[in-house]
Protein backbone atom coordinates (compact mmCIF):
# COMPACT_ATOMS: atom_id res chain seq x y z
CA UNK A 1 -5.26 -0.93 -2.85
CA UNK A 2 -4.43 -4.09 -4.81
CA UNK A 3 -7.54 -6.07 -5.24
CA UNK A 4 -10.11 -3.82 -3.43
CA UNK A 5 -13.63 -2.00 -5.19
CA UNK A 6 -12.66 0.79 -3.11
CA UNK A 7 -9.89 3.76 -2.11
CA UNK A 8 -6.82 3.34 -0.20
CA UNK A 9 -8.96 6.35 1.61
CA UNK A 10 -12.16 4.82 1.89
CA UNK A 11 -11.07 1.75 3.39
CA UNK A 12 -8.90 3.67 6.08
CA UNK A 13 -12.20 5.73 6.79
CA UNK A 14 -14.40 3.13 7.85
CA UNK A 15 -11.47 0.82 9.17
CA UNK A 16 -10.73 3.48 11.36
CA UNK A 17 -14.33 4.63 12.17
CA UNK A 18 -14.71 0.86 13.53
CA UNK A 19 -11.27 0.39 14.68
CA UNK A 20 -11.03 3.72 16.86
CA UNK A 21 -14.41 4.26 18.31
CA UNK A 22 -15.44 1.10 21.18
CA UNK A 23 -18.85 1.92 20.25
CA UNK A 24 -18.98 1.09 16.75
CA UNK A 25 -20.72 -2.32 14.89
CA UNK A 26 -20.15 -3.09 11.89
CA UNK A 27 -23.33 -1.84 10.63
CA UNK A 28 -22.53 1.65 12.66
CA UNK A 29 -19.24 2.08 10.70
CA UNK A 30 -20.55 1.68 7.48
CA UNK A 31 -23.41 4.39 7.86
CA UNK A 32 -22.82 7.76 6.80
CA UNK A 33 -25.05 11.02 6.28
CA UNK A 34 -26.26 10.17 3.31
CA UNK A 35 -26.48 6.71 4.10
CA UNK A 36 -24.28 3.62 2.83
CA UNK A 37 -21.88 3.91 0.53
CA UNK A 38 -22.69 2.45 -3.21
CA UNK A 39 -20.74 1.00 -6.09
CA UNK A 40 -21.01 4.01 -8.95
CA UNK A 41 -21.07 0.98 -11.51
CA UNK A 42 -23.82 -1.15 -9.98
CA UNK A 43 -25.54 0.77 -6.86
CA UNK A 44 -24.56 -2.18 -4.14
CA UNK A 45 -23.95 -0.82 -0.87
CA UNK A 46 -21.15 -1.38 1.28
CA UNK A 47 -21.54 -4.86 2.95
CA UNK A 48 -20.82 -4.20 6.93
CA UNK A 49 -19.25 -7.44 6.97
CA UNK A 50 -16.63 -5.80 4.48
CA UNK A 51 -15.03 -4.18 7.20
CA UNK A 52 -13.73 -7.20 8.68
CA UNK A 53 -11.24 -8.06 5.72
CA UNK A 54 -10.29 -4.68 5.58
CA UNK A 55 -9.17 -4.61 9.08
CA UNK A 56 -7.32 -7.76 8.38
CA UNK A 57 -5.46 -6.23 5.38
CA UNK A 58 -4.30 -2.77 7.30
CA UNK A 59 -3.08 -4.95 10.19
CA UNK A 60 -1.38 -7.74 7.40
CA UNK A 61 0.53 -4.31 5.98
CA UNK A 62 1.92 -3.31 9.63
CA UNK A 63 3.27 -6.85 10.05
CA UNK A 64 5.08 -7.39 6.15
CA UNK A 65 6.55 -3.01 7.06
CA UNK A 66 7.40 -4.55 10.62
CA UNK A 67 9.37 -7.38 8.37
CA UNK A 68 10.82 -5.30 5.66
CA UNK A 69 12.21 -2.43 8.54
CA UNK A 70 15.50 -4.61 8.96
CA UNK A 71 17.72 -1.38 9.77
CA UNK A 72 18.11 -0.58 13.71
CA UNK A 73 17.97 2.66 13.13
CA UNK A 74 14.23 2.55 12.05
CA UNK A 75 13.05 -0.18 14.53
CA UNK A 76 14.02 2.42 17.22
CA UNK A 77 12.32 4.55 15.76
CA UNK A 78 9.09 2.73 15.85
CA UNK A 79 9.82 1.73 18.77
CA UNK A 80 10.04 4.49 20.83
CA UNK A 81 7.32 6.44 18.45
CA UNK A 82 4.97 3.59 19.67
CA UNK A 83 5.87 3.22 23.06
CA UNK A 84 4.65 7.35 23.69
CA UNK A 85 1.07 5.83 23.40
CA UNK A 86 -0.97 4.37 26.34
CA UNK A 87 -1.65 0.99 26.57
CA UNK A 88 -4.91 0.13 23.98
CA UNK A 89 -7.90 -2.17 24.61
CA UNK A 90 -10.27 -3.63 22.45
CA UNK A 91 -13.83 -4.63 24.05
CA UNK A 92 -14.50 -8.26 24.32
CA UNK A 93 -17.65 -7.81 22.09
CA UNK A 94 -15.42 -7.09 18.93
CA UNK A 95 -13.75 -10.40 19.03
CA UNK A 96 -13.86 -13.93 19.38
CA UNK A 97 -10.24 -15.33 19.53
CA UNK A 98 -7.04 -13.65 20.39
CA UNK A 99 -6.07 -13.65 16.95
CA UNK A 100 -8.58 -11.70 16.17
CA UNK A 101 -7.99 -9.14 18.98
CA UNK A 102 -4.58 -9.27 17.90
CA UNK A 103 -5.62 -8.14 14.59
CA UNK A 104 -7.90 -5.25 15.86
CA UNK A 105 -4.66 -3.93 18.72
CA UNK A 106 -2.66 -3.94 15.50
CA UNK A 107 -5.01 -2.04 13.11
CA UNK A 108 -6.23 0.71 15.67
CA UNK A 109 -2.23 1.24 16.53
CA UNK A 110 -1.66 1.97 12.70
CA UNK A 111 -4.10 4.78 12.98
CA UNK A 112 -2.98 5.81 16.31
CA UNK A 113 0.40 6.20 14.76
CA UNK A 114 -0.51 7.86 11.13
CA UNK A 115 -2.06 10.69 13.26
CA UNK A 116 0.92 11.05 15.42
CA UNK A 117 3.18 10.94 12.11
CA UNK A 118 1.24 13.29 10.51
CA UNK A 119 1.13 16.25 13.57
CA UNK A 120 4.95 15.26 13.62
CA UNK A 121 5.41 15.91 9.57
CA UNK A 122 3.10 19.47 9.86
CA UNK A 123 4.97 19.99 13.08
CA UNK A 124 8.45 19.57 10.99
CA UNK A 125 7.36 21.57 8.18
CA UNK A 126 5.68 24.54 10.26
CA UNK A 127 9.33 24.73 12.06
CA UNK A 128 11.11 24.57 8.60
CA UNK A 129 8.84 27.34 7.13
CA UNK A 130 9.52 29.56 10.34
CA UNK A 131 13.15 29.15 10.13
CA UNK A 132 12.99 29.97 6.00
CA UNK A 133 11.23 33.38 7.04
């Protein structure tokens, strides 16, 4: 990602681990089995407080994809893809303005929907495969 120290990957990972679980801090994201994650250049650790941007970021992406998808054909698709979800909540503790809350509805939806994309995709290609046989 433009701008980041870390992976695309890594910055889904904990995103998500915060975004998705109504447990999580922060400080609970960013923990691993080994511990935090460190620069290889300089040995820093991974701020907790870095999530927050990086939820900002995944949910700024949705909204300039939600702009660029101008044909009808692929806002009905995202439409009814999204609508097969149930409704989402965010607890009150995670947020401090709707905004904000906003924000974290709109980030744990783009992770909702990359794992319903991707059983779709393996779904697709499983069929395909069958059909080549």
């Amino acid at each position: 990602m433009p701008y980041k120290h870390y992976t695309r990957q890594t910055i889904e990972y904990f995103s998500s681990a915060y975004v998705e679980d109504d447990q999580k801090t922060y400080e609970s994201a960013v923990m691993t089995d080994n511990g935090t994650p460190e620069y290889l250049d300089n040995a820093k650790t991974l701020a907790p407080s870095t999530i927050h941007p990086w939820v900002s970021s995944l949910a700024n992406f949705i909204i300039v994809y939600q702009a660029l998808t101008t044909s009808l054909y692929e806002k009905l698709f995202l439409l009814l893809s999204l609508g097969d979800f149930p409704p989402m909540a965010i607890p009150k503790r995670k947020y401090k303005t709707d905004r904000r809350k906003a924000c974290l509805l709109l980030c744990r939806r783009f992770f909702i929907t990359g794992s319903f994309f991707k059983r779709q995709f393996h779904r697709l290609c499983n069929n395909i495969r069958i059909l080549l046989i």
